[in-house]
Protein backbone atom coordinates (compact mmCIF):
# COMPACT_ATOMS: atom_id res chain seq x y z
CA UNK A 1 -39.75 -90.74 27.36
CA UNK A 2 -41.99 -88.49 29.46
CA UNK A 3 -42.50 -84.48 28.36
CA UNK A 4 -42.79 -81.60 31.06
CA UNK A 5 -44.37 -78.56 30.02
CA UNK A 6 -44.42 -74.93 32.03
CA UNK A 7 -45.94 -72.49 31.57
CA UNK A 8 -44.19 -69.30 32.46
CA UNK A 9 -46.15 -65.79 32.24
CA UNK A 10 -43.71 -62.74 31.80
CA UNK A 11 -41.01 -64.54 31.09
CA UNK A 12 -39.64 -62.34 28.41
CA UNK A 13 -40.10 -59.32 31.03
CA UNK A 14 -36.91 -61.23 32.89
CA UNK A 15 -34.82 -62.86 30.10
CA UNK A 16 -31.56 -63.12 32.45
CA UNK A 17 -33.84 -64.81 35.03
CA UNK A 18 -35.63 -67.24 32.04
CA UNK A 19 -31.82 -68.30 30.65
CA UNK A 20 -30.90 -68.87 34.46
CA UNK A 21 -33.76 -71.21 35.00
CA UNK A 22 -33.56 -73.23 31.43
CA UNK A 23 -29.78 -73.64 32.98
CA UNK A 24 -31.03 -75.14 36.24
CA UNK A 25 -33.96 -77.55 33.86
CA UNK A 26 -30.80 -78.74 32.48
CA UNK A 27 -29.11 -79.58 35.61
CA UNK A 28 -31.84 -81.29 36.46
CA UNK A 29 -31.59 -83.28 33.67
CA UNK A 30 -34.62 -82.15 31.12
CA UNK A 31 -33.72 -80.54 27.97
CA UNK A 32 -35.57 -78.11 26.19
CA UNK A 33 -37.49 -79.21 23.06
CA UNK A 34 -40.07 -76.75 21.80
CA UNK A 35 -41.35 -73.43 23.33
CA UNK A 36 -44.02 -71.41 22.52
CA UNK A 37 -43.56 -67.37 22.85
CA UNK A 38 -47.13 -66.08 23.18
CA UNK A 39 -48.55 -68.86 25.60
CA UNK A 40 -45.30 -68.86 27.60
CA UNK A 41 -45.31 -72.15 27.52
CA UNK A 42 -42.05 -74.36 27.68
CA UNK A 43 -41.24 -78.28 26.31
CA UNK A 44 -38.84 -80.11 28.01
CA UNK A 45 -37.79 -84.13 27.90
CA UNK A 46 -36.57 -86.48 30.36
CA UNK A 47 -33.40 -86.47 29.26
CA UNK A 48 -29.84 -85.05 30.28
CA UNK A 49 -29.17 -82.06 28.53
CA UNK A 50 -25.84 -80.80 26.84
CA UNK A 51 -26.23 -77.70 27.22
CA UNK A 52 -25.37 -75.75 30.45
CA UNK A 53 -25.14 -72.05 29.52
CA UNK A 54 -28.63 -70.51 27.61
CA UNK A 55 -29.43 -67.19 25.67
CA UNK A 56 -33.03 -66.11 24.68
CA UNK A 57 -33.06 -63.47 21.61
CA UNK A 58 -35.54 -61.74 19.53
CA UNK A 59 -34.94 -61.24 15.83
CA UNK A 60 -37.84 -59.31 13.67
CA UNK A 61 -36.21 -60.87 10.58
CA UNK A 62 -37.23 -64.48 11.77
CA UNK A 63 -33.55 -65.48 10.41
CA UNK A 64 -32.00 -65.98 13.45
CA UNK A 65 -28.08 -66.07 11.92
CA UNK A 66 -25.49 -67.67 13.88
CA UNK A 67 -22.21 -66.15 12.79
CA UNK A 68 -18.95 -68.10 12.56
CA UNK A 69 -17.66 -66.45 15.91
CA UNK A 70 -20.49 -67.76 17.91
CA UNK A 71 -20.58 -71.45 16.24
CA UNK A 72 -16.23 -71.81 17.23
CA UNK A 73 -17.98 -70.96 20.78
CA UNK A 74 -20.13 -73.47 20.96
CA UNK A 75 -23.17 -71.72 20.34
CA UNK A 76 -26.41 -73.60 18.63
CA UNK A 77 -30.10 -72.62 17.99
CA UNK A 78 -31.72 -75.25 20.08
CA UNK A 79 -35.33 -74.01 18.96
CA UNK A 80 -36.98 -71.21 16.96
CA UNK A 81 -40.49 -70.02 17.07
CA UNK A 82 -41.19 -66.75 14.93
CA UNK A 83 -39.41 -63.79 16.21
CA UNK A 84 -37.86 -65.75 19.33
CA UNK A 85 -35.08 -68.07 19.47
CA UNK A 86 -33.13 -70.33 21.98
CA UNK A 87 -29.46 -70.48 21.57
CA UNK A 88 -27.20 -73.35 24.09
CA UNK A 89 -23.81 -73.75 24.51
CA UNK A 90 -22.27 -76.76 26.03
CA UNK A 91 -19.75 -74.68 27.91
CA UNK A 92 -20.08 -73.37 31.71
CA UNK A 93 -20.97 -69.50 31.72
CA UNK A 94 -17.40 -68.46 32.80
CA UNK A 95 -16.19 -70.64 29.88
CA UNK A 96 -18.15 -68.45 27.38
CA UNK A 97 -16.01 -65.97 25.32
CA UNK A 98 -18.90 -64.83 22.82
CA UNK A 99 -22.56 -63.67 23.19
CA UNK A 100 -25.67 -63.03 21.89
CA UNK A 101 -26.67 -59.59 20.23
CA UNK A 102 -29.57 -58.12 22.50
CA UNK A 103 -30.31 -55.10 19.60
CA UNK A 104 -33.91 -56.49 18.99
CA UNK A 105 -34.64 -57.45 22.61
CA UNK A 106 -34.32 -54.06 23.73
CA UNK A 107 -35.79 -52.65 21.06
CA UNK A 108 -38.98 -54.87 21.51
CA UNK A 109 -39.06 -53.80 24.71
CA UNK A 110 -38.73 -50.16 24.29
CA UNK A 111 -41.16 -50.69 22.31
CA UNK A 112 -43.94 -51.92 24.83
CA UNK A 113 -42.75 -49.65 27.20
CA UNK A 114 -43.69 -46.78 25.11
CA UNK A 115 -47.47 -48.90 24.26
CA UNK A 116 -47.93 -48.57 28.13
CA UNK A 117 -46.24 -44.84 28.38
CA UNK A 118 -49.34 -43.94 25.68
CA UNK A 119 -51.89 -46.10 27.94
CA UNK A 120 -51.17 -44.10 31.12
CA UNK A 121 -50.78 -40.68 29.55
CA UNK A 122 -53.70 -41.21 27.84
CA UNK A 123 -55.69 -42.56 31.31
CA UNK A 124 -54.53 -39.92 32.85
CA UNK A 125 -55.79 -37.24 30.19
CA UNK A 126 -58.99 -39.01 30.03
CA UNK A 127 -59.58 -39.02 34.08
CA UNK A 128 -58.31 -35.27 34.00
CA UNK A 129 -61.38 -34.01 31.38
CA UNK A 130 -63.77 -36.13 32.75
CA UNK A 131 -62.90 -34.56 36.23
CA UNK A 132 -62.81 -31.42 34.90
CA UNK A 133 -66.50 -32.03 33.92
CA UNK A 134 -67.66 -33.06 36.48
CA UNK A 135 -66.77 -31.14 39.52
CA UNK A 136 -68.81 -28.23 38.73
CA UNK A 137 -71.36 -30.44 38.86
CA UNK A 138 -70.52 -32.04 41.95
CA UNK A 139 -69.62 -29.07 43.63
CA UNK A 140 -72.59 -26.83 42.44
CA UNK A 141 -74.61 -25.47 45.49
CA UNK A 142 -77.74 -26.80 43.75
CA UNK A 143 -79.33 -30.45 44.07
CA UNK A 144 -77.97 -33.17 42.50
CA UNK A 145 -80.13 -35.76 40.74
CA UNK A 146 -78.64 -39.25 39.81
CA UNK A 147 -81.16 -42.14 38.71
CA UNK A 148 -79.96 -45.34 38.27
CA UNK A 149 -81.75 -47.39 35.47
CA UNK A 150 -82.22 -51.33 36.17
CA UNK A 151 -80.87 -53.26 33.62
CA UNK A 152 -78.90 -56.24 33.50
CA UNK A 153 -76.33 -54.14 31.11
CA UNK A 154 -74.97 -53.26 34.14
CA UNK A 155 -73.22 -56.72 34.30
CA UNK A 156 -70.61 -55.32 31.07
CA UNK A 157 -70.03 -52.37 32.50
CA UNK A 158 -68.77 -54.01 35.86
CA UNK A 159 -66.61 -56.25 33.63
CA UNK A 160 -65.15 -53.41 31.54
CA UNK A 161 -64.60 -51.73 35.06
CA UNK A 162 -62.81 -54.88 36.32
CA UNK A 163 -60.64 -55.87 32.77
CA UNK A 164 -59.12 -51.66 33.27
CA UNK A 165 -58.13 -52.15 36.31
CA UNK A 166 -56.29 -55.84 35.79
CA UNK A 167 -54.63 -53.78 32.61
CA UNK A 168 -53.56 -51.40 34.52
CA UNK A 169 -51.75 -53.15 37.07
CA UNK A 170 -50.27 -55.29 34.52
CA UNK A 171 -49.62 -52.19 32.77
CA UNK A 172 -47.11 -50.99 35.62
CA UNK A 173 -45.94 -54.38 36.86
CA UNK A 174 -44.42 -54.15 32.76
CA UNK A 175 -43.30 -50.84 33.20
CA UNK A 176 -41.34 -51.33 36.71
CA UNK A 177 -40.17 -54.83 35.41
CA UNK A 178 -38.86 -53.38 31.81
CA UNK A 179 -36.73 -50.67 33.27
CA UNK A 180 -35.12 -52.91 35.50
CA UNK A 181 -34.83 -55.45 32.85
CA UNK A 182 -33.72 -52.70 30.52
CA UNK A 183 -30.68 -51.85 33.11
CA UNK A 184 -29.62 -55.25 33.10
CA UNK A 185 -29.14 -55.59 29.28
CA UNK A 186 -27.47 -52.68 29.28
CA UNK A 187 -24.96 -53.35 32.02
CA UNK A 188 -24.57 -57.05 30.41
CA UNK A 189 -23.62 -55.86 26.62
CA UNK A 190 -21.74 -52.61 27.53
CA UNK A 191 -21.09 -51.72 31.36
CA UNK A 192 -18.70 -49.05 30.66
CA UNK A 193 -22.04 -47.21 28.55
CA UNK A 194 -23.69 -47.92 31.49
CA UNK A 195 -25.87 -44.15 32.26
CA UNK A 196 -25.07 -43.20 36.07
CA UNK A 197 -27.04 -41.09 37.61
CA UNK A 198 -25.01 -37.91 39.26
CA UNK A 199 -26.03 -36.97 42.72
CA UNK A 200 -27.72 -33.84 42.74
CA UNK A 201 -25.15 -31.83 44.28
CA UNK A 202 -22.86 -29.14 43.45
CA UNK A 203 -19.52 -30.65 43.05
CA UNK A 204 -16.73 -30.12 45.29
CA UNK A 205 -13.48 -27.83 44.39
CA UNK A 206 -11.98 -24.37 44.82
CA UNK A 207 -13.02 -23.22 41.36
CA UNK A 208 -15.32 -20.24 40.73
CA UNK A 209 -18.99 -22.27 40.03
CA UNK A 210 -22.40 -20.90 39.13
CA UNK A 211 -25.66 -22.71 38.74
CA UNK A 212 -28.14 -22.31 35.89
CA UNK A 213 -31.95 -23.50 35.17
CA UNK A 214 -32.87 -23.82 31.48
CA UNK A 215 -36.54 -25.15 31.73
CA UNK A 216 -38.82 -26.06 28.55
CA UNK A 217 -35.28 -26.46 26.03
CA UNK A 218 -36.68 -29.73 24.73
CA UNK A 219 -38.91 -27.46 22.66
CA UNK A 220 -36.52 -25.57 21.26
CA UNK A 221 -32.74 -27.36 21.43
CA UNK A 222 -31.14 -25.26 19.24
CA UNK A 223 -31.58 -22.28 21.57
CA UNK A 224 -30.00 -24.63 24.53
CA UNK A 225 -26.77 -25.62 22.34
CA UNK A 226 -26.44 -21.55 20.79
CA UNK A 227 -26.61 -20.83 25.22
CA UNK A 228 -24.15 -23.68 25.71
CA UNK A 229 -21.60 -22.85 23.42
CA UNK A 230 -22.13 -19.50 24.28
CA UNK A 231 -20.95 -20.27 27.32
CA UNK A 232 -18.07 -21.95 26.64
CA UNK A 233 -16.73 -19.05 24.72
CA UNK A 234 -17.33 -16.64 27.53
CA UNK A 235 -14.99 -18.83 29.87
CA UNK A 236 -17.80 -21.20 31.84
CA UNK A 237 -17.22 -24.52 31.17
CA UNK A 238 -19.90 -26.98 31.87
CA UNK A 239 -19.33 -29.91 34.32
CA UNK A 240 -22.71 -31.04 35.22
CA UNK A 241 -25.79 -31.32 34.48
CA UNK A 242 -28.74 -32.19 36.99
CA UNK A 243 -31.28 -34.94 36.93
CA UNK A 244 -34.28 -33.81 35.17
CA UNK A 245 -31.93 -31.76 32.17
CA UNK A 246 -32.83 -28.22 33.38
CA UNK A 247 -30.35 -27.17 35.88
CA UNK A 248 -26.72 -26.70 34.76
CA UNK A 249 -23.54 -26.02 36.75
CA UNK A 250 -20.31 -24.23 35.01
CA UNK A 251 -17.32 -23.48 36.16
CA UNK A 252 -14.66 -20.56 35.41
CA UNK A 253 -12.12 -21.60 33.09
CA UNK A 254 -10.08 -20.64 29.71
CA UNK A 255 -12.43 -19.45 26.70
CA UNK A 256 -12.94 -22.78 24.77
CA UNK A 257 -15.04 -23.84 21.40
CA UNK A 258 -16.98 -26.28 21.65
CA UNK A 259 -19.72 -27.79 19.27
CA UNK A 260 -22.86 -28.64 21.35
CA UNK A 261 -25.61 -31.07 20.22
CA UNK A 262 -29.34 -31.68 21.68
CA UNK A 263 -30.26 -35.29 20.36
CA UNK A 264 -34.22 -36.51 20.50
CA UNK A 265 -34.20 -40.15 20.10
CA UNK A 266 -37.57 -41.16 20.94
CA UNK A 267 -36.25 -44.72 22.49
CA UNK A 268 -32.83 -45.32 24.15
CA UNK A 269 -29.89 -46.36 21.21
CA UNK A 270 -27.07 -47.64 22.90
CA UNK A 271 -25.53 -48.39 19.51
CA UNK A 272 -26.06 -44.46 18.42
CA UNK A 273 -24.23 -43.48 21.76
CA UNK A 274 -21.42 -46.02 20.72
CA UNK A 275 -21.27 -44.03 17.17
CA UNK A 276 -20.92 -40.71 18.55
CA UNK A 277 -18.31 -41.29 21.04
CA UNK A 278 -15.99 -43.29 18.47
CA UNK A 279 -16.47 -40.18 16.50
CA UNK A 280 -15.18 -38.25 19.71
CA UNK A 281 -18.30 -36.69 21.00
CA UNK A 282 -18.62 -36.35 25.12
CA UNK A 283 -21.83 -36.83 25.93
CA UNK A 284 -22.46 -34.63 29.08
CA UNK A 285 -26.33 -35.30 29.52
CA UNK A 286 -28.68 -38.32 29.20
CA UNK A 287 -32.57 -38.39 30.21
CA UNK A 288 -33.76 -41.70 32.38
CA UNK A 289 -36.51 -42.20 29.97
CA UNK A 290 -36.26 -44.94 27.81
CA UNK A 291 -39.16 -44.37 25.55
CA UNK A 292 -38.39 -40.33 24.92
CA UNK A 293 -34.96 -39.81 25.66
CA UNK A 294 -33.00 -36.62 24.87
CA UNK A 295 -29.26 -36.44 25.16
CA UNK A 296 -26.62 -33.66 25.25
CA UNK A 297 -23.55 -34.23 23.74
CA UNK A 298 -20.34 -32.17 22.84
CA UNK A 299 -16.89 -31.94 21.00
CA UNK A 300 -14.04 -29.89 21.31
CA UNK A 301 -12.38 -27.86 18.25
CA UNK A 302 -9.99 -25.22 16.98
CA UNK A 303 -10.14 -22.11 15.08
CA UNK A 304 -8.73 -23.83 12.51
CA UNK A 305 -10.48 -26.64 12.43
CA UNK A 306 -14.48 -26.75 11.06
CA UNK A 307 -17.00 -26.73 14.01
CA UNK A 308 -18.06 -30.45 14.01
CA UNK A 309 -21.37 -31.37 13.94
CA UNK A 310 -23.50 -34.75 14.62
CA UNK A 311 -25.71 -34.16 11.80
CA UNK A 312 -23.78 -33.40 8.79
CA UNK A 313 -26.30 -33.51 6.35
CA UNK A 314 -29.51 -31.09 5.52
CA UNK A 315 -32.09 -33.69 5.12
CA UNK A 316 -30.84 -35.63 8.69
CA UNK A 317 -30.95 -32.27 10.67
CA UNK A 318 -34.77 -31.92 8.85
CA UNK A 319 -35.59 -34.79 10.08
CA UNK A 320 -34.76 -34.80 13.75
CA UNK A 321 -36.38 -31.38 13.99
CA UNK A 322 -39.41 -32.55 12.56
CA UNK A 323 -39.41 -35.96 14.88
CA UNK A 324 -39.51 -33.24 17.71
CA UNK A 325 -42.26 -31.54 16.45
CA UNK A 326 -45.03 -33.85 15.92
CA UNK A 327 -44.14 -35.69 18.80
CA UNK A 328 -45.27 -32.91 21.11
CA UNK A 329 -47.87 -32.09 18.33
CA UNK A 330 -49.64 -35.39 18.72
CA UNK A 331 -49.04 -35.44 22.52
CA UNK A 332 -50.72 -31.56 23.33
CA UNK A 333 -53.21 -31.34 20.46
CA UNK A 334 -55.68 -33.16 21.96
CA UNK A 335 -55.50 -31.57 25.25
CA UNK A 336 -55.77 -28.31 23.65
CA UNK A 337 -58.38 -29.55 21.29
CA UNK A 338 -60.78 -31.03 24.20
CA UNK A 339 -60.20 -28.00 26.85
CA UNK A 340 -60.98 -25.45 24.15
CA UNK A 341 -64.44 -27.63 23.09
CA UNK A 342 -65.36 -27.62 27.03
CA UNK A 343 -64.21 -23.77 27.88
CA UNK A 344 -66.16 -22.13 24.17
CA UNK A 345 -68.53 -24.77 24.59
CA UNK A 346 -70.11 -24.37 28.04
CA UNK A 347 -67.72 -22.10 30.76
CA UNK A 348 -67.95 -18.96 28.06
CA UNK A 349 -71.37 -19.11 27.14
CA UNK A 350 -72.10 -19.20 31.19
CA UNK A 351 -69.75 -16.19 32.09
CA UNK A 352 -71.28 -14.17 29.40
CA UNK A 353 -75.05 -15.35 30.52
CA UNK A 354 -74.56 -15.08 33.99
CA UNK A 355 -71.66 -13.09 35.11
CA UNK A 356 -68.20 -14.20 36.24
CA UNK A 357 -69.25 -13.41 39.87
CA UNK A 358 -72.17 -15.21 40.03
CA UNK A 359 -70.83 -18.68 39.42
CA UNK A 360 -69.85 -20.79 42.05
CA UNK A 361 -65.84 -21.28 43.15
CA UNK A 362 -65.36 -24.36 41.26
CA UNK A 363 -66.98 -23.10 38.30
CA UNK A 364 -64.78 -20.04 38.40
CA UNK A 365 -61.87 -21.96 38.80
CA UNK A 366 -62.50 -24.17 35.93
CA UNK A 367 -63.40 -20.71 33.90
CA UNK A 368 -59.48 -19.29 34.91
CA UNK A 369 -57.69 -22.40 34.81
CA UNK A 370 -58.88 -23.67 31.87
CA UNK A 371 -58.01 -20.57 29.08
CA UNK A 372 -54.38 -21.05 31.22
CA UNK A 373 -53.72 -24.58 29.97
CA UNK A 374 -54.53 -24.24 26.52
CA UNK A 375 -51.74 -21.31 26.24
CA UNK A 376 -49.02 -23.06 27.70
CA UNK A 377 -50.06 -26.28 25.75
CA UNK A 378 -50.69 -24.46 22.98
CA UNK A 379 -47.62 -22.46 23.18
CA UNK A 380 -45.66 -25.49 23.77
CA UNK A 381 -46.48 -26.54 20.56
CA UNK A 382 -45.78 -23.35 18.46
CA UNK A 383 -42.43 -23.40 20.20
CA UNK A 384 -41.68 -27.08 18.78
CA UNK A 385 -42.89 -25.71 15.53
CA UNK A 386 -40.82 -22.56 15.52
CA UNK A 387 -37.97 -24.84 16.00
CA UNK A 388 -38.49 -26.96 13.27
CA UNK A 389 -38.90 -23.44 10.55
CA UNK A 390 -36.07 -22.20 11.86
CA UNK A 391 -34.12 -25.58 11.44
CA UNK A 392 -35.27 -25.74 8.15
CA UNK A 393 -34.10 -21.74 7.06
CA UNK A 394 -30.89 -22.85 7.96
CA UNK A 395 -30.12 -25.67 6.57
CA UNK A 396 -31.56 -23.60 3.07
CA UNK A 397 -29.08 -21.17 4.34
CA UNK A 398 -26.30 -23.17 3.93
């Protein structure tokens, strides 16, 4: 009996698309025997399969657990390899009444698409300084001297040149493909959670509207909800907000309490969402970012009744606030770190050697610009801070 093996790169990119095609192998008549994840490389035999409907799943346990609902279905682990599994089912697709949990697929992917999120940023920082550096030299109205050394070194720096650039094209082939595979998932295990995107127009009625712009709230959400329910209480009532997070529209309606939350949840959880709207939160905002997503949710109470709150406990409400602040910690420090090195470093010491005046256009630019971004990067981080003290007096408040 003759063996076929395929290798298929990306495949767990498009996991729809890979059970599709194990689905038309079996038509054919091969059935899958062994697979191996990390070469993408697929076993079949010459023989007529059972199966006709396939599910690829990713379990960090290794356990794989089939529960009794699934087995009644028809379900069966056809092979195992580490974290990856292949489950069949001799039933057509429309047949199917039960499916596979996709929790640890799409959090392995969130989890590369963050990797490459942290590649880019960082490529893009690093190109950013090193331009930074060298334009004054570039642009400087005196001669340049560049001498090229001979030496067959060269021959690993070409290489290193030519492995960044195939990275980086993988690197947003993964990103483009992840989102859209990301999409799919969630459309296939809960369409009515499905995020849709609101056009970015007013909407239409007779009502009294108004349009606001709250920009920078991620680094401090607790002044955002305090606005928010603010509102509310004053008789706008929010019924939109814009792509991007920072431009609200309210309209004019009856005084009304409600309890406002900011969530930072670092990557997408559908399962969270689920959570909060069984416990009867609205959730009025969602970012498009799967790897740093921020949502906006709400709840409406009475007088009588206890304002509600997501977090309920000290420790939890600690916790998210600090999550906040190291994350934009660890992504400005550097910047600020680097920018002040090159400004006290070499711009200063110039200004105060030669005069402000006397430097050239780009070198004077650099000298203004620079002092600029590291107090609005630095800021930005003392505001993420000052959110997370005043978090923290509160909940000791309480």
């Amino acid at each position: 009996m003759s063996k076929k093996h395929i290798w298929k790169p990306f495949w767990s990119f498009h996991i729809q698309r890979t059970e599709q095609w194990l689905g038309e192998m079996a038509e054919k008549g091969f059935t899958l025997t062994h697979f191996q994840p990390k070469l993408s490389r697929f076993t079949f035999k010459d023989e007529s399969s059972l199966q006709e409907t396939f599910a690829v799943s990713f379990d960090r346990t290794r356990q794989h657990p089939l529960p009794k609902a699934l087995e009644e279905d028809s379900w069966q682990v056809l092979t195992a390899q580490r974290k990856w599994a292949v489950y069949g089912n001799s039933k057509p697709k429309e047949d199917v009444k039960t499916s596979i949990v996709r929790d640890g697929l799409e959090a392995r992917n969130g989890k590369i698409e963050t990797c490459w999120w942290i590649y880019f940023l960082f490529l893009i920082f690093t190109m950013t300084v090193q331009a930074g550096i060298l334009l004054p030299l570039y642009l400087s109205s005196g001669p340049i001297e560049v001498t090229r050394v001979e030496s067959p070194m060269w021959i690993f720096t070409y290489i290193v040149f030519a492995v960044q650039i195939a990275v980086t094209l993988i690197g947003i082939y993964s990103l483009l493909t992840l989102k859209k595979e990301a999409k799919r998932l969630s459309e296939e295990s809960s369409p009515s959670y499905t995020v849709q995107e609101a056009p970015d127009t007013p909407q239409a009625g007779s009502s009294e509207r108004q349009t606001k712009y709250k920009f920078g709230w991620i680094y401090a959400p607790d002044k955002l909800v305090k606005w928010l329910e603010e509102k509310e209480q004053s008789g706008w009532h929010l019924i939109h907000v814009y792509t991007g997070g920072f431009k609200f529209q309210f309209e004019r309606s009856d005084k009304q309490l409600y309890a406002y939350s900011a969530i930072f949840e670092g990557r997408a959880d559908k399962s969270a969402h689920a959570f909060h709207r069984e416990a009867g939160w609205e959730r009025v905002y969602v970012s498009g970012m799967n790897w740093q997503q921020w949502s906006i949710w709400r709840k409406g109470y009475t007088e009588e009744e206890e304002k509600p709150a997501i977090y309920d406990d000290p420790e939890s409400k600690k916790r998210a606030a600090m999550k906040v602040s190291r994350l934009y910690t660890l992504m400005f420090a550097p910047i600020v770190i680097i920018f002040s090195l090159n400004f006290f470093s070499f711009m200063l010491p110039a200004v105060l050697e030669q005069g402000y005046f006397s430097l050239s256009g780009i070198e004077r630019f650099n000298t203004t610009v620079y002092p600029i971004a590291i107090s609005m990067f630095l800021i930005l981080i003392l505001r993420a801070w000052a959110y997370y003290f005043r978090v923290r007096r509160s909940v000791k408040s309480v």
